[in-house]
N, C-alpha and C. Protein backbone atom coordinates (compact mmCIF):
# COMPACT_ATOMS: atom_id res chain seq x y z
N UNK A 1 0.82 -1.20 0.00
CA UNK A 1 0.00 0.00 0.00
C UNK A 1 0.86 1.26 0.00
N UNK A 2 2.12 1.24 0.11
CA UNK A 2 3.13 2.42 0.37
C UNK A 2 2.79 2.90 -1.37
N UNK A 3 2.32 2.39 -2.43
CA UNK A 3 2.98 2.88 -3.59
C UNK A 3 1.48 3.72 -3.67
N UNK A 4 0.74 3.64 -3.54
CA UNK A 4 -0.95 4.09 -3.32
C UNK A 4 -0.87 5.71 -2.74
N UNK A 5 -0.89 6.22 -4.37
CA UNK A 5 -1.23 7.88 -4.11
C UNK A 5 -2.28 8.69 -3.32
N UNK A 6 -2.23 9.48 -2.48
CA UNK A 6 -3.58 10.41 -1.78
C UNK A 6 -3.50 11.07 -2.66
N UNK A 7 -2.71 12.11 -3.36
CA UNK A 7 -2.52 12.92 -4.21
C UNK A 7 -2.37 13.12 -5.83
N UNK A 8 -2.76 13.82 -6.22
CA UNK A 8 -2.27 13.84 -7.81
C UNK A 8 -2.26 12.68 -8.56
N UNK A 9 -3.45 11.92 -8.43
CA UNK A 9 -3.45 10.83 -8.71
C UNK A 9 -4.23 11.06 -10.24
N UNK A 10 -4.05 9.68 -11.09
CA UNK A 10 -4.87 9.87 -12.61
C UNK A 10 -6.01 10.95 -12.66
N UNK A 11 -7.41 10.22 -11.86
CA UNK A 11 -8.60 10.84 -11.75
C UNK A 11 -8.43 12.27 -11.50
N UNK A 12 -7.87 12.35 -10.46
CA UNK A 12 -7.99 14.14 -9.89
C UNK A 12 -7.35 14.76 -11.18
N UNK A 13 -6.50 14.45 -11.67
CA UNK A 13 -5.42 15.11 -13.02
C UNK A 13 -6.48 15.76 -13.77
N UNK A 14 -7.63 14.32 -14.16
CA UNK A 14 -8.34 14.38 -15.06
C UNK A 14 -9.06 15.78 -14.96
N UNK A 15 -9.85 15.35 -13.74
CA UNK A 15 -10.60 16.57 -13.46
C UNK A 15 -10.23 17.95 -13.09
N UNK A 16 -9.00 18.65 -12.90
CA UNK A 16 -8.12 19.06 -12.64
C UNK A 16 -7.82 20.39 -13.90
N UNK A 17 -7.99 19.28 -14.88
CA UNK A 17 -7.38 19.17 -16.32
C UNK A 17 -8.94 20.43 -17.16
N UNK A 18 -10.44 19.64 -16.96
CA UNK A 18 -11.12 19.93 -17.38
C UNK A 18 -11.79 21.53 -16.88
N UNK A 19 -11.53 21.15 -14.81
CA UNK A 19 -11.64 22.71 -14.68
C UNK A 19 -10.55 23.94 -15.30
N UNK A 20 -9.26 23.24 -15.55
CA UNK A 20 -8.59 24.62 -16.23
C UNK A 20 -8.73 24.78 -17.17
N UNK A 21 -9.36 23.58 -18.01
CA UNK A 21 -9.51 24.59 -19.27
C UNK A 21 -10.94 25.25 -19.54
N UNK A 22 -11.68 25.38 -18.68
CA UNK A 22 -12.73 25.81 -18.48
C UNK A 22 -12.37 27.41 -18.26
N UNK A 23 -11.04 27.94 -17.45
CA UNK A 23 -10.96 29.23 -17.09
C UNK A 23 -10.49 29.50 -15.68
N UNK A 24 -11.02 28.58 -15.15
CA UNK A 24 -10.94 28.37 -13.56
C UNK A 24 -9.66 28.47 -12.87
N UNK A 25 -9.21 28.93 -11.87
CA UNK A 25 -7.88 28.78 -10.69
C UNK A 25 -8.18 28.42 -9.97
N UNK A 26 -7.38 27.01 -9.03
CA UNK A 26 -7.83 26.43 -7.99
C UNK A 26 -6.64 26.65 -7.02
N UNK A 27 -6.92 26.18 -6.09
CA UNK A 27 -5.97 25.85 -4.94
C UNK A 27 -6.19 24.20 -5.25
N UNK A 28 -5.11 23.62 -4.57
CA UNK A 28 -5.16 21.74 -4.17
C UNK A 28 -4.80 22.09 -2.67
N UNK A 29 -5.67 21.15 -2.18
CA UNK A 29 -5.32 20.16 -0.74
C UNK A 29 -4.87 21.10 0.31
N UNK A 30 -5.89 21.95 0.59
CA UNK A 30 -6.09 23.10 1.58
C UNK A 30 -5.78 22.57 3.04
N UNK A 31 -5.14 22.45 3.18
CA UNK A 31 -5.05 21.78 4.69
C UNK A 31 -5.76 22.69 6.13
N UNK A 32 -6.51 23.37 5.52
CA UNK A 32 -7.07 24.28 6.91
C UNK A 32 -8.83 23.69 6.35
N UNK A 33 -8.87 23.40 5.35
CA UNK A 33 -10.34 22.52 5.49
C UNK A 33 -10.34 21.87 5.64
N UNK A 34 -11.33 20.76 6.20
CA UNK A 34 -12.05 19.58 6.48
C UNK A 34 -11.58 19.07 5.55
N UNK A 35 -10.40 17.87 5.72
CA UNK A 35 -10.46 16.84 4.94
C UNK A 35 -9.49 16.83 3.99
N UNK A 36 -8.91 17.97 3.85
CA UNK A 36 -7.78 18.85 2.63
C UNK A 36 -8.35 18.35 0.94
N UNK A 37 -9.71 19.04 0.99
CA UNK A 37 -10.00 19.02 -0.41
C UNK A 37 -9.58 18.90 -1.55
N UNK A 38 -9.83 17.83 -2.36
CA UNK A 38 -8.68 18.35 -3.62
C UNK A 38 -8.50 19.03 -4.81
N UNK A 39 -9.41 19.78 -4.48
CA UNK A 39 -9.60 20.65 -5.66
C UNK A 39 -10.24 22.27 -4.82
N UNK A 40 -9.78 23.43 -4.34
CA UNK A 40 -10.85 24.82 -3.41
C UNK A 40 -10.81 25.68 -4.60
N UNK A 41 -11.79 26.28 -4.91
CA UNK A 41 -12.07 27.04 -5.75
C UNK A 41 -12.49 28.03 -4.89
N UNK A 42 -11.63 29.15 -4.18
CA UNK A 42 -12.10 29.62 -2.82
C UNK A 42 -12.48 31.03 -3.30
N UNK A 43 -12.42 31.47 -4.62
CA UNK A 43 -13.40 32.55 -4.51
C UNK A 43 -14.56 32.53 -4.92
N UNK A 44 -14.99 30.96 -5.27
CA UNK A 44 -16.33 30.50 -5.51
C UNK A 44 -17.12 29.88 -4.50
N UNK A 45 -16.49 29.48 -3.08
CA UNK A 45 -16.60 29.07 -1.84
C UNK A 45 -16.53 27.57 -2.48
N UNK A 46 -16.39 26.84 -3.35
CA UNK A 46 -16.83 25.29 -3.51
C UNK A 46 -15.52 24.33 -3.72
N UNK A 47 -15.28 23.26 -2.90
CA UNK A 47 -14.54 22.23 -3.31
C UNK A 47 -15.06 20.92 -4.10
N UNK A 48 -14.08 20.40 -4.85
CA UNK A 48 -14.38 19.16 -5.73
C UNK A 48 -13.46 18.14 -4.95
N UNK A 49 -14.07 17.33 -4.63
CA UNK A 49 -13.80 15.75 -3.94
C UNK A 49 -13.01 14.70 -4.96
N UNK A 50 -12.24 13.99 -5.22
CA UNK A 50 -12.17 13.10 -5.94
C UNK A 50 -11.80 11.74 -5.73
N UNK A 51 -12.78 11.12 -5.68
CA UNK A 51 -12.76 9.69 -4.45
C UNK A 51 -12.55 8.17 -5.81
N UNK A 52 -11.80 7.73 -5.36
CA UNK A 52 -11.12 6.48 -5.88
C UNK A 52 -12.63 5.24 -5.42
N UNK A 53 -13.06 4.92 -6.16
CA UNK A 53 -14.21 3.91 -6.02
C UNK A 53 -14.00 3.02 -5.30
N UNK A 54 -12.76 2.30 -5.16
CA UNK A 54 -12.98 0.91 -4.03
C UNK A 54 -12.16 2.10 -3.11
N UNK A 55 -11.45 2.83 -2.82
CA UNK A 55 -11.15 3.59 -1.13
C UNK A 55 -11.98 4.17 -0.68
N UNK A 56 -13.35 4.60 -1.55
CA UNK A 56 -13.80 5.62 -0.76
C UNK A 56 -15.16 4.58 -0.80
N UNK A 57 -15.75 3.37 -1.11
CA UNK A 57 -16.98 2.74 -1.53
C UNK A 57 -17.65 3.67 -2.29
N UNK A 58 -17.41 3.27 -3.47
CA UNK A 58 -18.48 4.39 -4.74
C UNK A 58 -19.46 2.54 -4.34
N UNK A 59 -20.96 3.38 -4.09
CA UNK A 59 -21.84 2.22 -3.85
C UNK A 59 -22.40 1.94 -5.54
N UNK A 60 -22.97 0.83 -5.33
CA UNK A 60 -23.16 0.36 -6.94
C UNK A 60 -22.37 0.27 -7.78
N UNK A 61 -20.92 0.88 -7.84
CA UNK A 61 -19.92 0.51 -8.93
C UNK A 61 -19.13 -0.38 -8.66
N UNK A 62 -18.63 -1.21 -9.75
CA UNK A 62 -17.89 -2.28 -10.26
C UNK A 62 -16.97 -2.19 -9.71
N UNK A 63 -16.26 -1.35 -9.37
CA UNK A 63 -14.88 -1.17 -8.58
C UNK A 63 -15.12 -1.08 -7.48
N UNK A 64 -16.11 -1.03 -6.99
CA UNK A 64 -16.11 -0.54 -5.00
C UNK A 64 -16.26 -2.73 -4.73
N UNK A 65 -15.06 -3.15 -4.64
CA UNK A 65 -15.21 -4.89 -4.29
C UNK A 65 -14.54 -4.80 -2.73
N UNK A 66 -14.54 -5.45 -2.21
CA UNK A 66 -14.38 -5.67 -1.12
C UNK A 66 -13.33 -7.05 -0.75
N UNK A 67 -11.98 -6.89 -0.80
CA UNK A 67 -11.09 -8.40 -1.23
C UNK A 67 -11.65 -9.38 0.10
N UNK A 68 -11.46 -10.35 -0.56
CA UNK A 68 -11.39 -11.78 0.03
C UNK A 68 -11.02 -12.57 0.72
N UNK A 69 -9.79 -11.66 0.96
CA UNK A 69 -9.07 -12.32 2.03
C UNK A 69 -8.75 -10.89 3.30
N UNK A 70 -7.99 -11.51 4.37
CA UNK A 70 -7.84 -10.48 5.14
C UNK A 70 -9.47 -9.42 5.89
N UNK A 71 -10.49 -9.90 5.58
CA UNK A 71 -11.37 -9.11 5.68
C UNK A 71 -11.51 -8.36 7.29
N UNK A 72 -10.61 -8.61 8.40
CA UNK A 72 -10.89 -8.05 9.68
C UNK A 72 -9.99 -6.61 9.43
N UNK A 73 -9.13 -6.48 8.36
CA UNK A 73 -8.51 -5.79 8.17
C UNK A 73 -9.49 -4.52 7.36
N UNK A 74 -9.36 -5.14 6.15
CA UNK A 74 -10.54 -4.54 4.61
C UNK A 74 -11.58 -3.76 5.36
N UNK A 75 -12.69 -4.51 5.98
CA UNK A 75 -13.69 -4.14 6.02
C UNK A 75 -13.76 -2.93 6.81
N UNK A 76 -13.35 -2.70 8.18
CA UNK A 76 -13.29 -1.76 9.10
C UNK A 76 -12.40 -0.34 8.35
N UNK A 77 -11.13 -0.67 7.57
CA UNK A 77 -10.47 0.20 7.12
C UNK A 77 -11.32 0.84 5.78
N UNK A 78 -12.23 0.37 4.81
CA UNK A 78 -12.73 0.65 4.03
C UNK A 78 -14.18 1.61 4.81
N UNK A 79 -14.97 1.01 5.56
CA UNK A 79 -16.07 1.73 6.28
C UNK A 79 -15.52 2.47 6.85
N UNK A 80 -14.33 2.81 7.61
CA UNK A 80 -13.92 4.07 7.94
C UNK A 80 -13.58 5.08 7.60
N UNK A 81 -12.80 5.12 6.16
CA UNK A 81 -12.60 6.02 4.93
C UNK A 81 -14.27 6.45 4.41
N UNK A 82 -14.72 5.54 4.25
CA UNK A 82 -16.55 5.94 4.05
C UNK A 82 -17.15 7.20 4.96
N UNK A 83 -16.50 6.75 5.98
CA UNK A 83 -17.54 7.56 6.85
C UNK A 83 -16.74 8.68 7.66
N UNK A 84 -15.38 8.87 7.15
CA UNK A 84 -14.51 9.91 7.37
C UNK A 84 -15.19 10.69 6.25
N UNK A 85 -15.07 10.63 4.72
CA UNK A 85 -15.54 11.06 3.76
C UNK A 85 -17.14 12.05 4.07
N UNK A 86 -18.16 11.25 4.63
CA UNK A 86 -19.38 11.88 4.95
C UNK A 86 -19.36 13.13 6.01
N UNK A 87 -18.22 12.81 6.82
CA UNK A 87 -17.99 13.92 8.34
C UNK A 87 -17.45 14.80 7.78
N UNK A 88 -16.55 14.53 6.82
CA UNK A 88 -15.54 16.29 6.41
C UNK A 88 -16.60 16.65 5.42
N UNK A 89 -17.24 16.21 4.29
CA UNK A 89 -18.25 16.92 3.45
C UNK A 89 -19.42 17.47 4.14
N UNK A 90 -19.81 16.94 5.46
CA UNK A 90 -20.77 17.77 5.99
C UNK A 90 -19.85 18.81 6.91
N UNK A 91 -18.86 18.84 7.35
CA UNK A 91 -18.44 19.80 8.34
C UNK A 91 -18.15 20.68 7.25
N UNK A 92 -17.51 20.74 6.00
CA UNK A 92 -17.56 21.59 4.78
C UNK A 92 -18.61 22.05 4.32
N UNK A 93 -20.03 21.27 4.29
CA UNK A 93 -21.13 22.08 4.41
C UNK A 93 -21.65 23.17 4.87
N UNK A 94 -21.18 22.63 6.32
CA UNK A 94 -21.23 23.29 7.82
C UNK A 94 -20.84 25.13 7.52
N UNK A 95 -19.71 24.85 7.38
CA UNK A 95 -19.03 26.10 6.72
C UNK A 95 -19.29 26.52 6.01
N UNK A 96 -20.03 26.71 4.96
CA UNK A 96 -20.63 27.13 3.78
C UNK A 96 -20.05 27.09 2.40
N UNK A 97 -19.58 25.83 2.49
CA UNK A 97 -18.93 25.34 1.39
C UNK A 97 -20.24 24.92 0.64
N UNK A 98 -19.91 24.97 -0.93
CA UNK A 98 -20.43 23.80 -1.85
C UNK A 98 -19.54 22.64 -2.31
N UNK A 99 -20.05 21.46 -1.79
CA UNK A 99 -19.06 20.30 -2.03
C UNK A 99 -19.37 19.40 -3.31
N UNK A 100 -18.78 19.09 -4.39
CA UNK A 100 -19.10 18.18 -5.39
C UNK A 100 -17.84 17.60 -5.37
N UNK A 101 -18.61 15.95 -5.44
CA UNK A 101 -17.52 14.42 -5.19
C UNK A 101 -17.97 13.94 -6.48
N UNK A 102 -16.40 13.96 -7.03
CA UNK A 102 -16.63 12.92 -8.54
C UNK A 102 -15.33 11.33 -8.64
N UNK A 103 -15.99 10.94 -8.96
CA UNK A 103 -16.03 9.67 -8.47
C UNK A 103 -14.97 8.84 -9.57
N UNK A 104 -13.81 7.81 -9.19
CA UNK A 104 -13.21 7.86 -10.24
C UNK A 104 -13.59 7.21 -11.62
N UNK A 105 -14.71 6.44 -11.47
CA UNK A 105 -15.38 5.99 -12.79
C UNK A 105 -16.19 6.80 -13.48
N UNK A 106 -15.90 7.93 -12.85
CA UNK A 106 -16.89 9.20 -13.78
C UNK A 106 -15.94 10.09 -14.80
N UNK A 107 -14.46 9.73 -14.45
CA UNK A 107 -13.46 10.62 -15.24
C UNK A 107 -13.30 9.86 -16.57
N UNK A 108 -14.10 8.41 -16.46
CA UNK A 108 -13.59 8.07 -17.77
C UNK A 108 -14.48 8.56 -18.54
N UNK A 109 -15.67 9.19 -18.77
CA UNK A 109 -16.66 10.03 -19.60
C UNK A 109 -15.88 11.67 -19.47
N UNK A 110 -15.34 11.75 -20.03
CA UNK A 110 -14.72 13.34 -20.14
C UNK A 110 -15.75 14.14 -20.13
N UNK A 111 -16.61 14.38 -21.49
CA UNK A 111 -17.77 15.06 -21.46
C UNK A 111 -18.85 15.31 -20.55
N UNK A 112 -19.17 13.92 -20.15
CA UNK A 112 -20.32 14.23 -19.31
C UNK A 112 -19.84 14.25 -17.87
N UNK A 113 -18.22 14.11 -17.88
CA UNK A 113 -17.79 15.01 -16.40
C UNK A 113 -17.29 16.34 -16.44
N UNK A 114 -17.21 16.78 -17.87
CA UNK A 114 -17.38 18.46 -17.69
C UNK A 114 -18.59 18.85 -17.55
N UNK A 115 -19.58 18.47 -18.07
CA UNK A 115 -21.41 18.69 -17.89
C UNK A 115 -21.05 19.37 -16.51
N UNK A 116 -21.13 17.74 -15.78
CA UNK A 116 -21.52 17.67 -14.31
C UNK A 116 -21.05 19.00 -13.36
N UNK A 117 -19.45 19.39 -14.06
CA UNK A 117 -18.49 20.36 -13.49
C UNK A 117 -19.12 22.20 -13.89
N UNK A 118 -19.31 21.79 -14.97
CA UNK A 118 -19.90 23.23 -15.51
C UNK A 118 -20.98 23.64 -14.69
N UNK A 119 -22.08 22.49 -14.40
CA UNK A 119 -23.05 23.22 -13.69
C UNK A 119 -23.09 23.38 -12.16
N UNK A 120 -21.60 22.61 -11.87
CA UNK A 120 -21.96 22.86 -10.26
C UNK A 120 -20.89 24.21 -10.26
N UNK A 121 -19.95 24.99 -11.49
CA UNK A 121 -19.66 25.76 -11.00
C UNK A 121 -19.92 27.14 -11.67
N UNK A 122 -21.34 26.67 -12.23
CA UNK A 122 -22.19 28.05 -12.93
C UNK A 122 -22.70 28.61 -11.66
N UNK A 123 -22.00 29.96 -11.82
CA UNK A 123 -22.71 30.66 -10.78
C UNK A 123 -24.41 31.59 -10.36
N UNK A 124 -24.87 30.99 -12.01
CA UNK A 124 -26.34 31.58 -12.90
C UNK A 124 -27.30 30.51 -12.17
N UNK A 125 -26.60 29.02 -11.58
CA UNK A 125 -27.65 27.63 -11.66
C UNK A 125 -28.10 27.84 -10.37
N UNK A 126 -29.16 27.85 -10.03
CA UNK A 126 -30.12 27.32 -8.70
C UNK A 126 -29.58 26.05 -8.17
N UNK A 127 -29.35 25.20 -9.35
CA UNK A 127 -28.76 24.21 -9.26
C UNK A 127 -27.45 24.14 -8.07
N UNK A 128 -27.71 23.12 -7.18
CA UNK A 128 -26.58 22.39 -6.30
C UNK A 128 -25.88 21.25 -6.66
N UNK A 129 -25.09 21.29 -5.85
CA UNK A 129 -24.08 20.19 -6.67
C UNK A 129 -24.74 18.88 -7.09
N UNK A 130 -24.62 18.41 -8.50
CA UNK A 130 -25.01 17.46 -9.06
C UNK A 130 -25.32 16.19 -8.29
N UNK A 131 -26.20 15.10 -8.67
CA UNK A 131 -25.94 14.00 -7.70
C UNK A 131 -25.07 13.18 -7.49
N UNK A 132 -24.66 12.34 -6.79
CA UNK A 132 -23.48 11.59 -6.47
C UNK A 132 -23.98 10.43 -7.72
């Protein structure tokens, strides 16, 4: 597990990639918020999440598996990343953040993960951050 990036990993690149060429300046991995976001767009108040499907349990996707062996280990360490994930996006709430989590099987649709990105960071939309 030592070789296993928190950071700057494929997915986040991706998305990373699509907010700059959109126009956008971000900060990465704010360490004075909840959770060190990876993406603060802090004069828009909103961070973008970017959660790896089996570390963070993306529920219903193909990648969120649960290995086979070792499970006293797996299971507790996986539900705890879960539910670390839910405490910093609501304490970021809390604060008056807007939080959008994209998920890493969503970076492989480029398009319809700029969609998703455009409208959670149109500042015209009523619209809140897209659904998970």
């Amino acid at each position: 597990m030592a070789n296993i990036r928190s950071r700057h990993t494929k997915p986040e690149m991706i998305v990373r990639s699509v907010i700059h060429r959109m126009g956008y300046r971000f900060g990465l991995h704010d360490k004075r918020l909840p959770g060190r976001p990876d993406i603060v767009l802090a004069r828009h108040r909103k961070v973008v999440l970017v959660h790896g499907c089996f570390w963070h349990r993306h529920q219903g996707c193909k990648r969120c598996t649960t290995p086979g062996t070792n499970q006293d280990y797996w299971i507790p360490k996986l539900t705890g990343n879960a539910n670390r994930d839910k405490t910093h996006e609501e304490r970021l709430l809390e604060l008056g953040w807007e939080v959008l989590v994209v998920w890493e099987c969503q970076t492989k649709d480029e398009q319809e993960l700029t969609k998703r990105v455009e409208l959670f960071l149109d500042e015209n939309s009523n619209v809140k951050a897209p659904p998970r």
